[in-house]
Structure formats: structure tokens, C-alpha cells
Protein backbone atom coordinates (compact mmCIF):
# COMPACT_ATOMS: atom_id res chain seq x y z
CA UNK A 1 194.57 133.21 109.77
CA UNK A 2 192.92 129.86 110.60
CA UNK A 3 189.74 129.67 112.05
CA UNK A 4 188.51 127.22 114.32
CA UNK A 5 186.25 124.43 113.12
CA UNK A 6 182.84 125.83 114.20
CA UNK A 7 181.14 124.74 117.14
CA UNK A 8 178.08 122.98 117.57
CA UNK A 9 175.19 124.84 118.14
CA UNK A 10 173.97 125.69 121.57
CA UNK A 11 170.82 124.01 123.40
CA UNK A 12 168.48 127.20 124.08
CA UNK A 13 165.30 126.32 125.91
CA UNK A 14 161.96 127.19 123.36
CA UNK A 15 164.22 126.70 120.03
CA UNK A 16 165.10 123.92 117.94
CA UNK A 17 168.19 124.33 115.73
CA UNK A 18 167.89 123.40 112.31
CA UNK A 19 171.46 123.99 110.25
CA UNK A 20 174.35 126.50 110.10
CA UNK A 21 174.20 129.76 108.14
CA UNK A 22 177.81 130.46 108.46
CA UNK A 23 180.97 131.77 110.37
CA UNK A 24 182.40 134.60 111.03
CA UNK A 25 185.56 135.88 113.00
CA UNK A 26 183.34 136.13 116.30
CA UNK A 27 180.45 134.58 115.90
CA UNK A 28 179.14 131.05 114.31
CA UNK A 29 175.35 131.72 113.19
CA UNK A 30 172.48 128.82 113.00
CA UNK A 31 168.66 129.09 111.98
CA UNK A 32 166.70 128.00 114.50
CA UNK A 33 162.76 127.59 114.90
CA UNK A 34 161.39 129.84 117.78
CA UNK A 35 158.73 127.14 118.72
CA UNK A 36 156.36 130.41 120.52
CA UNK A 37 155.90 132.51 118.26
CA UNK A 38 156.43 130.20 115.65
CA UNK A 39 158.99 131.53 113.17
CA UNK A 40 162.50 131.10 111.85
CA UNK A 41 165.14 132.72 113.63
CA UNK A 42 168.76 133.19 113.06
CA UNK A 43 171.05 132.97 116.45
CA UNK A 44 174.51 134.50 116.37
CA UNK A 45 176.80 132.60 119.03
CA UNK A 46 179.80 134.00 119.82
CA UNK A 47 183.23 131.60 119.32
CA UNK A 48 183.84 130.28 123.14
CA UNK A 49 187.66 130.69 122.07
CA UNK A 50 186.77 134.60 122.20
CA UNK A 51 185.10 135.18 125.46
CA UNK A 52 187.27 137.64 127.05
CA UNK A 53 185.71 140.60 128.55
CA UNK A 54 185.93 143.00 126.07
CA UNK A 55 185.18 141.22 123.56
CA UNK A 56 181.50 140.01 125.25
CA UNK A 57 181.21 143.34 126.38
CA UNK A 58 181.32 144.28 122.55
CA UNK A 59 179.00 141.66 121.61
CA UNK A 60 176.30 143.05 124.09
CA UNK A 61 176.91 146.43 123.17
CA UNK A 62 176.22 145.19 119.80
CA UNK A 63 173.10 143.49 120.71
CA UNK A 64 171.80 146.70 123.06
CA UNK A 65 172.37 149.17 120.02
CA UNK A 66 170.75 146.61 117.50
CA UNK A 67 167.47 146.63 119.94
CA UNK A 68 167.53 150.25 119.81
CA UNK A 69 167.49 150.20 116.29
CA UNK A 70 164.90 147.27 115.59
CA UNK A 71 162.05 149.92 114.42
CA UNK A 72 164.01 150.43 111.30
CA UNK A 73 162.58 148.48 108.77
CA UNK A 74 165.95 147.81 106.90
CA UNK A 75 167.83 147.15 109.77
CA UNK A 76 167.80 143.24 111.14
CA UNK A 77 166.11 143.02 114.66
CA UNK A 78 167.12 141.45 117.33
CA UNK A 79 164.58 139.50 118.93
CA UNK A 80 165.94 138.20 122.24
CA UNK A 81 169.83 137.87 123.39
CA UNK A 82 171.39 135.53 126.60
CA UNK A 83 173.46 133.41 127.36
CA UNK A 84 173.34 129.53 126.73
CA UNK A 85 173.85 126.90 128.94
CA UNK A 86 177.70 126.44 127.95
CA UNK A 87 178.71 130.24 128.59
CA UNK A 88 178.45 131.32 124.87
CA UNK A 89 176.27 134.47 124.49
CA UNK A 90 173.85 134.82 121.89
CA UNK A 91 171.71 137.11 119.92
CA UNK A 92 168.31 136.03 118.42
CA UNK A 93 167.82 137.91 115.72
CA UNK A 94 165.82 138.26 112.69
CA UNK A 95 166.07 135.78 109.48
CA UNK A 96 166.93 136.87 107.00
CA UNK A 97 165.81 134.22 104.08
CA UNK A 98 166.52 135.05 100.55
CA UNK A 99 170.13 135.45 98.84
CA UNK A 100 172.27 138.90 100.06
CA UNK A 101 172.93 141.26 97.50
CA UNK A 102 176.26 139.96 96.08
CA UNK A 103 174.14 136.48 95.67
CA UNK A 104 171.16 137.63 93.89
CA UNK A 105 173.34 139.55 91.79
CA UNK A 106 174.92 136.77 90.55
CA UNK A 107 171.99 135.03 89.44
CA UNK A 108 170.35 138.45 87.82
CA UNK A 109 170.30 142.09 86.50
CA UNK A 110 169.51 145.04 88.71
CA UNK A 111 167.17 147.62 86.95
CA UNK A 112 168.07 151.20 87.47
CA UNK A 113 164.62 151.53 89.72
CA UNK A 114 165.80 148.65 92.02
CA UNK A 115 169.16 149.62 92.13
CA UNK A 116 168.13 152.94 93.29
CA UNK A 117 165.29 151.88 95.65
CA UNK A 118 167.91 149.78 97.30
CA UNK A 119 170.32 152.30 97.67
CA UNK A 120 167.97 154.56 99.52
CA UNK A 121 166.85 151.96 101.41
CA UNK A 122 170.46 151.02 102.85
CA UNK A 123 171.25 155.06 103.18
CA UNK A 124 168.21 155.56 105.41
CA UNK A 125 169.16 152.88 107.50
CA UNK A 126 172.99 154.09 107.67
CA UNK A 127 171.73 157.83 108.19
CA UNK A 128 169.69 156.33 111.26
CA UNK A 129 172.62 153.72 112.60
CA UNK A 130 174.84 156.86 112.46
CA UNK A 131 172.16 158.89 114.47
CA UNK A 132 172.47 156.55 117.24
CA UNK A 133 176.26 157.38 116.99
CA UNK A 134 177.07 154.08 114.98
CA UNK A 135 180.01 153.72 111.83
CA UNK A 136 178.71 150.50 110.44
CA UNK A 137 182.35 150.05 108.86
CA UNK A 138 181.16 147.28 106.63
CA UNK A 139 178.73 147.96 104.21
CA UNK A 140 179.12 145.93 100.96
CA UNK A 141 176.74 143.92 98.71
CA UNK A 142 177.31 140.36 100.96
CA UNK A 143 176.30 142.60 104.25
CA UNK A 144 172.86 143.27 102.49
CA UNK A 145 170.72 140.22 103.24
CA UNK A 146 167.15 140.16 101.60
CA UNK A 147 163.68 139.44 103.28
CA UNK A 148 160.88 136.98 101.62
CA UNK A 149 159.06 140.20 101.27
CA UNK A 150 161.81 141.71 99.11
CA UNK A 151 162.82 144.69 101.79
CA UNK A 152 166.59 145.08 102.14
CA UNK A 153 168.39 145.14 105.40
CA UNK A 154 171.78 145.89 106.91
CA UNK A 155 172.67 143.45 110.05
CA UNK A 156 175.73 144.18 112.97
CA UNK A 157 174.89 147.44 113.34
């Protein structure tokens, strides 16, 4: 299946877009700079070619159950969601800055300890997501993104 070139990134009042992070089936995702409070951001936009109802009503599902998650500290928050000036929802969401798991491991060994640490980390945050009645459906080392402070977390929840 071909995917559409991705689209430019949206002009959102208070953010300043600074370069793509990728592209999904759905969804094109950018960092941005939140300008108050000052912080990088990552912004998942939804494809404009894929705004039939039930598929935005999906996407703001996805957003509501993400907010009702965002105490979980291995679980990416979402911040803020709307929709931009063009008709594209979005979701404002935590950044996630260093390489996901399939990246890092790559570039370096695992020890036992931080293979296991990591692994409880991701099954506390699936034992919660399935709490709040969600199947993630999609767990796998390139769906575990990394913070600067080293704490794994699961995003699309």
C-alpha cells in the first residue's frame, strides 16, 4: 500500500514546528516547541485523506483514554489535543527524545537488570492500559520510545 507524501505541518497558535518525526498509517507526527511552558512537544496530526467520522472519532477516543492515563509514568501524556486551522485534528503529546528500544538496541547490549527493569516497566503500564479496558495490540521494541531521563514508555494507548 502507498502512502501519501506527508503533509506539511499544521500552523497551531503558541507552537513553532521544528521537523518531522515520522509517519504513520493515520497520523504524520512533528516536534514542535510549546513556546508557554517552554518545552519540546511532539504533535500527532491526523492524514486529512482520513477524516471520516469514524475514523476522528477514533482518534479522539484515543486522545480521551491517553489523558486518562497520563499519571502513568511509562505511558506518553498527552498534553493538549484540537483541531488546527485546516480541519486536521491533533494531539500534543509528550516527547519522547532518545532512540526507541529497537534503536538503542542496535547501537548496544541490554544487561539482564535493564532488560528486566524494562520489562516491568512496560507490564505495569499494559496492566494499567488494560484496567482502563484498553488491548494496546502493538507492543514491540520500536513502540517503546525512551525519555532523556532514561524511563521507558508505551505511546497510542
Amino acid at each position: 500500500m502507498n502512502r501519501p507524501a506527508q503533509a506539511a505541518p499544521p500552523e497551531l497558535p503558541g507552537f513553532e514546528q521544528i521537523r518531522s518525526l515520522g509517519s504513520g498509517g493515520f497520523a504524520d507526527v512533528f516536534l514542535f516547541r510549546q513556546r508557554h511552558p517552554e518545552r519540546e512537544v511532539a504533535v500527532k496530526v491526523m492524514h486529512a485523506h482520513r477524516l471520516d467520522a469514524a475514523t476522528v472519532e477514533g482518534f479522539t477516543a484515543e486522545a480521551n483514554l491517553m489523558a486518562g492515563l497520563a499519571a502513568h509514568p511509562h505511558i506518553v501524556s498527552v498534553y493538549e489535543t484540537g483541531v488546527s486551522a485546516d480541519g486536521r485534528p491533533f494531539l500534543v503529546m509528550e516527547y519522547c527524545s532518545r532512540p526507541n528500544l529497537q534503536m538503542r538496541h542496535r547501537r548496544e547490549r541490554f544487561s539482564e537488570a535493564e532488560t528486566l527493569r524494562i520489562g516491568v516497566q512496560i507490564a505495569g503500564a499494559v496492566v494499567t492500559a488494560d484496567r482502563f479496558g484498553i488491548l494496546h495490540r502493538d507492543i514491540t521494541p520500536t513502540h517503546i520510545l525512551d525519555t532523556r531521563n532514561v524511563k521507558p514508555k508505551i505511546p497510542d494507548c
